[in-house]
Structures are given as structure tokens and as C-alpha cells.
Protein backbone atom coordinates (compact mmCIF):
# COMPACT_ATOMS: atom_id res chain seq x y z
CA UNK A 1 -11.61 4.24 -18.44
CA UNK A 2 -8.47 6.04 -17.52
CA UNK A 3 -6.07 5.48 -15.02
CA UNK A 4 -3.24 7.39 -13.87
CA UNK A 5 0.11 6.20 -11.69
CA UNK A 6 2.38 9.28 -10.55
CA UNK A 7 6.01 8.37 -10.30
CA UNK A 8 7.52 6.00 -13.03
CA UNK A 9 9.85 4.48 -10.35
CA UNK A 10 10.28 0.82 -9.73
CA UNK A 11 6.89 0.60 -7.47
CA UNK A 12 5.21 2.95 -10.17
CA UNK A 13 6.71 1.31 -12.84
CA UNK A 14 5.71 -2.41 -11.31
CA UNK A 15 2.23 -1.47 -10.64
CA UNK A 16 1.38 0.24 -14.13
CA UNK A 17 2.72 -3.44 -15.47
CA UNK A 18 0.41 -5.22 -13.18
CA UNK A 19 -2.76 -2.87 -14.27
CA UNK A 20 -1.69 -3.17 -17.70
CA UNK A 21 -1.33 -6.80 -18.19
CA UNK A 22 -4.75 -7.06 -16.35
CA UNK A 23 -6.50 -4.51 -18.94
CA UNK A 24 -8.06 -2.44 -16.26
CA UNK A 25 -8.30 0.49 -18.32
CA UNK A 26 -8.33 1.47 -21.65
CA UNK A 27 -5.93 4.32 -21.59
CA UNK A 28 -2.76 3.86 -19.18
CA UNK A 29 -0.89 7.13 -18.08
CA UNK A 30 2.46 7.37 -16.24
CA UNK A 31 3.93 10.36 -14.98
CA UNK A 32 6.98 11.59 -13.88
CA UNK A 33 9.46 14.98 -13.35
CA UNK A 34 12.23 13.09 -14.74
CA UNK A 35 12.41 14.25 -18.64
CA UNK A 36 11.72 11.07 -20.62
CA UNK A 37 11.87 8.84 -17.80
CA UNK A 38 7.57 7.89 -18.00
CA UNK A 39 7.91 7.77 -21.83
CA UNK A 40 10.73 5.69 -21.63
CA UNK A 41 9.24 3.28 -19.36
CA UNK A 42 5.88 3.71 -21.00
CA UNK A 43 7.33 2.32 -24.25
CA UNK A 44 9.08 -0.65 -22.76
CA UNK A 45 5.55 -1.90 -21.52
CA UNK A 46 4.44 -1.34 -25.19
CA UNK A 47 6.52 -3.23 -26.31
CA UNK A 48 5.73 -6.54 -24.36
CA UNK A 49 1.77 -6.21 -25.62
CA UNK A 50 2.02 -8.26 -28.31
CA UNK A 51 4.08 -10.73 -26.44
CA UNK A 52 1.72 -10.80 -23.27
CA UNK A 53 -1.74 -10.16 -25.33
CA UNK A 54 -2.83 -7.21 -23.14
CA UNK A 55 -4.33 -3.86 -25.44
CA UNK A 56 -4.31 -1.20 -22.73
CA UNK A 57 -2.63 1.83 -23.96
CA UNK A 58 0.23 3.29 -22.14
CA UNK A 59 1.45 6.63 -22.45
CA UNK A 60 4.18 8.48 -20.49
CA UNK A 61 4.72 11.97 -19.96
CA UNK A 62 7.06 14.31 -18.00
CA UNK A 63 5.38 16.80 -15.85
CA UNK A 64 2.27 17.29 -17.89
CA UNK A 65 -0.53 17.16 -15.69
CA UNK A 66 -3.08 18.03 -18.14
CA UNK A 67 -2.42 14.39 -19.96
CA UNK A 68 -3.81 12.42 -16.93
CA UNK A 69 -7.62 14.22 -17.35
CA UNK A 70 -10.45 12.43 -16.79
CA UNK A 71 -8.54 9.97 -14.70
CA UNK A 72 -10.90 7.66 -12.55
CA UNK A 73 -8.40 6.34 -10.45
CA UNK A 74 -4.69 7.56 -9.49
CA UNK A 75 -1.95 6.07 -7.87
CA UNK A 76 0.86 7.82 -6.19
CA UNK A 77 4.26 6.69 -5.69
CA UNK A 78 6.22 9.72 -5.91
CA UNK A 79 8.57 10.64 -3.42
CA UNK A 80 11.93 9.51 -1.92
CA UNK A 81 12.37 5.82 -1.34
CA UNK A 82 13.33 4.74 2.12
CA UNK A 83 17.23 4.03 2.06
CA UNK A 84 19.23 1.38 4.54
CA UNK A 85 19.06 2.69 7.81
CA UNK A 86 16.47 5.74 7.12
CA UNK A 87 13.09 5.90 9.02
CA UNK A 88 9.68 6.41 7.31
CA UNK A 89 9.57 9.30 9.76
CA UNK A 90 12.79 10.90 7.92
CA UNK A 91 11.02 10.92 4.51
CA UNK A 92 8.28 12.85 6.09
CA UNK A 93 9.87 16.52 5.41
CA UNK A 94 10.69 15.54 1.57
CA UNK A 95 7.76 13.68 0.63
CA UNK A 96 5.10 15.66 1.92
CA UNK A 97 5.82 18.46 -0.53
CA UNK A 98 5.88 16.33 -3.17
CA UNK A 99 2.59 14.10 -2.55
CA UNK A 100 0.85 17.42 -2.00
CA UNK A 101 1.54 18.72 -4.83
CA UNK A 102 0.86 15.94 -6.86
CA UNK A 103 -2.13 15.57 -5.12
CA UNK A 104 -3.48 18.69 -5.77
CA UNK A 105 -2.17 18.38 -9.56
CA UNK A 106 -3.84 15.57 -9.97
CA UNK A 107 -7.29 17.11 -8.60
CA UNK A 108 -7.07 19.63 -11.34
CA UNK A 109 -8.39 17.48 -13.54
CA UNK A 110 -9.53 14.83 -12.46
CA UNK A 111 -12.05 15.90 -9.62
CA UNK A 112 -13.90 12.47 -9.24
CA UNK A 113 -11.09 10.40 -9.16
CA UNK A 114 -10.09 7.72 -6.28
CA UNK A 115 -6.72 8.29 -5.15
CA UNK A 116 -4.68 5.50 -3.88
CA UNK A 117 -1.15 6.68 -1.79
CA UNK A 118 1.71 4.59 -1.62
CA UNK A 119 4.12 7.07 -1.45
CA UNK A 120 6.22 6.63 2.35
CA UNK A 121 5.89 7.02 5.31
CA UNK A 122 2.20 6.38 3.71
CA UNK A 123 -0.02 6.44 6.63
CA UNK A 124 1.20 10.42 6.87
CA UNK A 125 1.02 10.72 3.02
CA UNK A 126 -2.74 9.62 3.49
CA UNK A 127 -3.39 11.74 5.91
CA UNK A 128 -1.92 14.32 4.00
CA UNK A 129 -3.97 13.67 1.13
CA UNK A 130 -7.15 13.68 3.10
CA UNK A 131 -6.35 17.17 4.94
CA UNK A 132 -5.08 19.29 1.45
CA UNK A 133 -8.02 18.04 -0.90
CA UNK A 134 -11.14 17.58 1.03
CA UNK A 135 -12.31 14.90 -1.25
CA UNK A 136 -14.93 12.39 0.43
CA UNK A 137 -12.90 10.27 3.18
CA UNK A 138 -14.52 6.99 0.79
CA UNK A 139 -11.83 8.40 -2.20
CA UNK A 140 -8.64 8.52 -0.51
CA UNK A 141 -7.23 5.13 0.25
CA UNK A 142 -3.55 4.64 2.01
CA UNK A 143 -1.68 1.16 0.48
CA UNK A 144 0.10 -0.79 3.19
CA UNK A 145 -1.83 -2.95 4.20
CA UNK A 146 -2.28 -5.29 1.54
CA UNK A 147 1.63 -4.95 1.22
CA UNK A 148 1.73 -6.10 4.85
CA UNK A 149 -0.67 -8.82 4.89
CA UNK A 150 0.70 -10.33 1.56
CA UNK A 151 4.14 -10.10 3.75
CA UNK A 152 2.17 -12.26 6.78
CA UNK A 153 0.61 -14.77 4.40
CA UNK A 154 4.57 -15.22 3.03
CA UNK A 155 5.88 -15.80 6.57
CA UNK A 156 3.30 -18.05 7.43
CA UNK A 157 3.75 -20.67 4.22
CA UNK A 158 6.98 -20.74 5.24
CA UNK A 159 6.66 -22.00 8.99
CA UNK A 160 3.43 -23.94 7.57
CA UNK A 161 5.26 -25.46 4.74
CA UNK A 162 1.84 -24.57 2.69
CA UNK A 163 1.15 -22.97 -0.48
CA UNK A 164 0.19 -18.96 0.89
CA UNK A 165 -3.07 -18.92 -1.33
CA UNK A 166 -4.58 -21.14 0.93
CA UNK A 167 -4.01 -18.67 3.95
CA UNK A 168 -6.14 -15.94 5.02
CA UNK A 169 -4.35 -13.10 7.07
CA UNK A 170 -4.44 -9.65 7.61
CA UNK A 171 -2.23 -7.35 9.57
CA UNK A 172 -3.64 -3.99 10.92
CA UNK A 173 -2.37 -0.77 12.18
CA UNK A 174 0.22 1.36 10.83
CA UNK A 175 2.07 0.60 8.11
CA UNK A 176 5.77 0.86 9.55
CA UNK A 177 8.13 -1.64 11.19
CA UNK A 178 6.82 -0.75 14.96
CA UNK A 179 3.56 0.10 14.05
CA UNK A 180 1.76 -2.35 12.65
CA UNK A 181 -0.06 -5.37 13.72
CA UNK A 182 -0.17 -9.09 12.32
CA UNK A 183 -3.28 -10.76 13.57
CA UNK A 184 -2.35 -13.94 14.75
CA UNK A 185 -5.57 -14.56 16.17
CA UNK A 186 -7.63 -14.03 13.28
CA UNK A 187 -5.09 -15.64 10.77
CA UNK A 188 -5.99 -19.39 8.98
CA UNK A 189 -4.81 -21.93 6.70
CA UNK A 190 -8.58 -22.99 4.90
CA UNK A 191 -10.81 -22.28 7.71
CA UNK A 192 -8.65 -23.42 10.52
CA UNK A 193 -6.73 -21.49 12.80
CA UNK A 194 -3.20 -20.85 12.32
CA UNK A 195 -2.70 -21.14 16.43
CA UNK A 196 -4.09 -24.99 16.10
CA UNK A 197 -0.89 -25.62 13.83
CA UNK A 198 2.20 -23.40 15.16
CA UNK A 199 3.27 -22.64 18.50
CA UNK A 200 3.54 -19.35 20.22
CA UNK A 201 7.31 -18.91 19.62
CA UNK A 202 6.62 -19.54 15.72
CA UNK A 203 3.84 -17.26 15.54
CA UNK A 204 5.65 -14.90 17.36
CA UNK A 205 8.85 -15.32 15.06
CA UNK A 206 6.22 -14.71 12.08
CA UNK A 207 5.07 -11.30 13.31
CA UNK A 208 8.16 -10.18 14.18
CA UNK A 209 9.66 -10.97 10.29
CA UNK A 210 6.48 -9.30 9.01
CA UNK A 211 6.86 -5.97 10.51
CA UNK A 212 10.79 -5.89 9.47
CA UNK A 213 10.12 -7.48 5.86
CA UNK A 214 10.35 -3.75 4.17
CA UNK A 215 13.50 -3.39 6.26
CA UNK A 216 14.36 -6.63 5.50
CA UNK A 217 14.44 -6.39 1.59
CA UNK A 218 15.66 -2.69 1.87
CA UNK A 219 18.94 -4.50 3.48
CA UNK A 220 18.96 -6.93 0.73
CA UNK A 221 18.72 -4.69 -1.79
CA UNK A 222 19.53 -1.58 -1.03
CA UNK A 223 16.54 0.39 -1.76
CA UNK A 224 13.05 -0.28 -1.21
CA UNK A 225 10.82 -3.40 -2.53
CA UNK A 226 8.76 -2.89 -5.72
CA UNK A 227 7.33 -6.34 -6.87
CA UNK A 228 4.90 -6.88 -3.71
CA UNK A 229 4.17 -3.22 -3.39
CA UNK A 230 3.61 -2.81 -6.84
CA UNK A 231 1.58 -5.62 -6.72
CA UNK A 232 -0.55 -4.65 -3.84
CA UNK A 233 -1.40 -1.10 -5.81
CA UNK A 234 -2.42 -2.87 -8.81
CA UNK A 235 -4.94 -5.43 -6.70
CA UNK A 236 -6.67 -1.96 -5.03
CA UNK A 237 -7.30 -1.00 -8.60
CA UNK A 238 -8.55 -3.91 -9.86
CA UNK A 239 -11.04 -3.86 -6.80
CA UNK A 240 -12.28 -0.78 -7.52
CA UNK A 241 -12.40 -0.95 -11.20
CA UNK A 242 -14.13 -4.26 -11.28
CA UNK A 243 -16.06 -3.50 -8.34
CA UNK A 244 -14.94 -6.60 -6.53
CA UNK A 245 -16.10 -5.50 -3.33
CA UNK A 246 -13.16 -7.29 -1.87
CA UNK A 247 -11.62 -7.05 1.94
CA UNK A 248 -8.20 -5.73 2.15
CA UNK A 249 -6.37 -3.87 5.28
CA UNK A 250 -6.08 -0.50 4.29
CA UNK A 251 -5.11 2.86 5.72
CA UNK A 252 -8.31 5.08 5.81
CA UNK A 253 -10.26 7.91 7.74
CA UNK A 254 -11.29 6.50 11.14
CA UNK A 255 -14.05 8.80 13.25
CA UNK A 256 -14.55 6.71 16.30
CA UNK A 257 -13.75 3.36 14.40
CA UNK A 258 -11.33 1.42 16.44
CA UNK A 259 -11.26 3.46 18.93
CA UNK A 260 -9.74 6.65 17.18
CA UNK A 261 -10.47 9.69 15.46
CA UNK A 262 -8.83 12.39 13.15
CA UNK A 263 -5.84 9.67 11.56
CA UNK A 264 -5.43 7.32 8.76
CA UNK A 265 -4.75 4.05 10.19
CA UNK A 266 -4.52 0.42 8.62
CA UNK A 267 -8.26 -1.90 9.43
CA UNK A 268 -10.18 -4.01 7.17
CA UNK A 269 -12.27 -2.38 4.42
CA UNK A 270 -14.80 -3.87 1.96
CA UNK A 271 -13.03 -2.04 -1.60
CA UNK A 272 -15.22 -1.35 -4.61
CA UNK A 273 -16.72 1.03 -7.08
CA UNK A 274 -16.35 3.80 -4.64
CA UNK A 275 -13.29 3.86 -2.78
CA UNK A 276 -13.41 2.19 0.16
CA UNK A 277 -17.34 1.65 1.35
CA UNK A 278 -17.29 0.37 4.35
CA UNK A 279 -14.85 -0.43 7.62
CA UNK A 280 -14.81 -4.54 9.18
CA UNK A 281 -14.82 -4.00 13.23
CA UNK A 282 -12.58 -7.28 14.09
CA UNK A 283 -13.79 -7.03 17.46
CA UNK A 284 -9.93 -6.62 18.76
CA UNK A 285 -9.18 -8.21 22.32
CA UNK A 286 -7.76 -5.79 25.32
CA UNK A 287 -4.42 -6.34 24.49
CA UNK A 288 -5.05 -5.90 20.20
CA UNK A 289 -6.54 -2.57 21.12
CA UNK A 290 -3.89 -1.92 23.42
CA UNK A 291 -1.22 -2.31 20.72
CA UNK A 292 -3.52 -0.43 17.91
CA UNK A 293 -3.63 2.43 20.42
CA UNK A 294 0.23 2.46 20.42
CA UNK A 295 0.17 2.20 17.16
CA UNK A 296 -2.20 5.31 16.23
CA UNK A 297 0.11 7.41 19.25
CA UNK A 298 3.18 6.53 16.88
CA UNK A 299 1.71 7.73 13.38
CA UNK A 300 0.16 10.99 15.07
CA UNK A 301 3.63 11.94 16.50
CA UNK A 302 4.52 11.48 12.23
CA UNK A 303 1.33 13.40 11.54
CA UNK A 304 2.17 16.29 13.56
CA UNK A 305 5.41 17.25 11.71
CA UNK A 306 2.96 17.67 8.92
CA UNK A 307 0.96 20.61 11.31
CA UNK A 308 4.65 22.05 12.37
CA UNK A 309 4.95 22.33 8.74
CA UNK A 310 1.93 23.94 7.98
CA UNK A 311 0.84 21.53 5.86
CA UNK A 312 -2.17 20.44 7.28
């Protein structure tokens, strides 16, 4: 099996590590417009399989598009990373050229593969993706919101005091700093409700440093994360590769699901052999729906720079 991550950046970098380390291919490519940038990288991961005992083969290459044939999954990371004090919205008019066109590259050849779309503001980039190729809605898959939730689960073992594998906890909805949604409800710490063990002002402390941790780290740091987001491509893969068939939040076609049609939103989604196969319904109270419904408006205003720019 081959697998192909666009953009040799620190999230593309990260989550080539994380698939190579896991051998979930045979044949590892990473690409990049930057002359020697992929190979470079590319070779540095080489170099640490004998040290980490992993055999997947890695190969970078600049702008050859040809090299990633036969790909059965992609991951794209290309584009502009959000900078301190830029929107997701700003990166709309210089990403979307770029993710289309790597997109479309990619299609080329590799016609059956899955595509997975980090790239930012990535709920657009999804969208995006779905509108220019015309794949099957089950093969394009937006990553945010295992970033998100794995964000949530953080928060929480910190106001629990618990280790975070023991939590289950998923946030929904768009994946930007107003948009999405950390169920609070639905969260637990081994089976029991998180709302039996923190009080409202926690929770809502929790939430609220959940849907600022990107801007949080991008403070910190200066640019955007890569670890966690890297990370969080690399588990999608492995859950389609090894046909886990396991739940994650991510952003995906909806046609009546939750409430909304024609957008690529953040809900629960069974992730296997396929793509995704199949959406959860959470069964979201007034005021959930309420705030997904806010949430969709928000991405669709994104969306329709995408139509003003013909794009779509």
C-alpha cells in the first residue's frame, strides 16, 4: 500500500512520522513545491528506521505528482499556516488555490484514493475538495475534529486531575475558535459523566480553552501546532488502513444530517476501509442544535468566498 502526505511542513512532516513509525504502508511519499525540502525531510525519517525498527519506505519529491501514483490514501496539509492574530477566514483566498490544485493533482493518479484535508480554514478546504473532484462524499474526509476532541480530552485531565485515556469526548461543529462545539453533555471519565464530577463554571472554563487551544499554541509559538494535528492525521489513516471502524468527529458531507445540507461540518463518523461509512446522530438537545446551526451559518459565510471566487 501507498500513501501520500502533500506538504512536508511541520503538520506534514509530523504526520508522515506518525504513519511511518506505525508501518501503515509500505511505500511512504511526501511532497512538496519547495526544491529539496520533501527529500530532505524524507531522509531524516530514514534515518531514524533503524533506531525506531519501523521498514516503511519514505521518499520525498518536489513537485512531481506522478511519484505519488497508485496512492490509496492522501493527506493534505499544504497551504499557509494561520499566523498570530490571522483568522482561518483570511487563509481562505490563499489556500483555496493551492488545495485545489493539489487536489486535482493528486486525482490524476490516484483516482480511488481517500483524501483526508487538513489544510486551514479546513472545513472550507473540505468543502472545496468535495465541490472540484466529485469523488464519492464517503472519500473526502475534513481533519479537525479529532484535533479538537484530543484538545477537550486534554482540558478535561487537567480540571479532573486524571490520566486523558480514560476520557471519552468529542467536540462537534466547525473546526474554528467560534465554531465549534465541546459536548459537555456527552463527555465521561470511564462510563461516568463528566457533569457528576465538575461544576458548571469548570466545564464551562473547559470549553471555552478548547475552542481557543489552536489560538492558544499559535500565541505560544508563533505559528500553528503540529504534534496534535499531526497526530490526529496519522490516527484517520490508521483507521482506514486497518479498517478499525473507529468513531472520530470529523468534517464530512451532511444532506439533511443534523439538520443541514450542502456543507462540510464536524459530527461523529464510524472511519474504516472506505472513508467515512457512516454518520452517529447524537440526538443534540434544543440548545446543541441551536449552537450547531450557528455554527454551520458561520462556515457557509467562509464557503461562499469560495463561490465569489468561482471556485466552486
Amino acid at each position: 500500500m501507498k500513501i501520500t502526505v502533500v506538504g512536508a511542513g511541520a503538520v506534514g512532516a509530523t504526520c508522515a512520522d506518525n504513519i511511518a513509525r506505525k508501518e501503515l504502508a509500505e511505500e511512504l511519499v511526501l511532497l512538496d513545491i519547495k526544491e529539496g525540502f520533501a527529500e530532505g525531510k524524507s531522509i531524516d525519517m530514514m534515518q531514524t528506521a533503524t533506531l525506531l525498527g519501523f521498514d516503511t519506505k519514505i521518499t520525498g519529491v518536489t513537485g512531481d505528482y506522478s511519484r505519488t501514483a497508485g496512492s490509496s490514501v492522501v493527506v493534505i496539509t499544504s497551504g499557509l499556516p494561520r499566523k498570530p492574530g490571522m483568522t482561518r477566514e483570511e487563509l481562505i483566498g490563499i489556500n483555496a488555490g493551492i488545495v485545489k490544485g493539489v487536489a486535482e493533482n493528486i486525482l490524476k493518479y490516484s483516482p480511488e484514493a481517500i483524501i483526508i484535508v487538513i489544510s486551514n480554514p479546513m472545513d472550507t478546504m473540505t468543502y472545496l475538495a468535495l465541490k472540484s473532484l466529485g469523488l464519492p462524499k464517503n472519500r473526502i474526509i475534513g481533519m479537525g475534529g479529532p484535533l479538537d476532541s484530543a484538545r477537550f480530552k486534554y482540558y478535561l485531565s487537567v480540571a479532573l486531575g486524571c490520566n486523558a485515556n480514560d476520557l471519552q469526548a468529542f467536540v462537534i461543529g466547525g473546526h474554528g475558535d467560534t465554531t465549534m462545539i465541546p459536548l459537555t453533555r456527552y463527555a465521561t471519565y470511564q462510563s461516568l459523566p463528566v457533569t457528576d464530577l465538575l461544576d458548571a463554571d469548570i466545564l464551562n472554563k473547559v470549553a471555552a480553552d478548547t475552542m481557543v487551544g489552536g489560538a492558544t499554541l499559535t500565541g505560544l509559538l508563533g505559528t500553528s501546532a503540529w504534534y496534535a494535528p499531526g497526530a490526529a492525521g496519522a490516527a484517520l489513516v490508521e483507521s482506514i488502513v486497518r479498517d478499525e471502524k473507529k468513531l472520530f468527529t470529523c468534517s464530512v458531507s451532511l444532506e439533511g444530517e443534523y439538520g443541514q445540507q450542502d456543507i462540510c461540518l464536524g459530527v461523529p463518523v464510524v472511519i474504516g476501509r472506505n472513508g467515512w461509512e457512516k454518520i452517529i446522530d447524537y440526538k443534540l438537545n434544543d440548545d446543541e442544535q441551536a449552537v450547531f446551526d450557528k455554527s454551520a451559518e458561520a462556515v457557509r459565510t467562509m464557503n461562499n468566498v469560495l463561490k465569489e471566487m468561482s471556485l466552486v
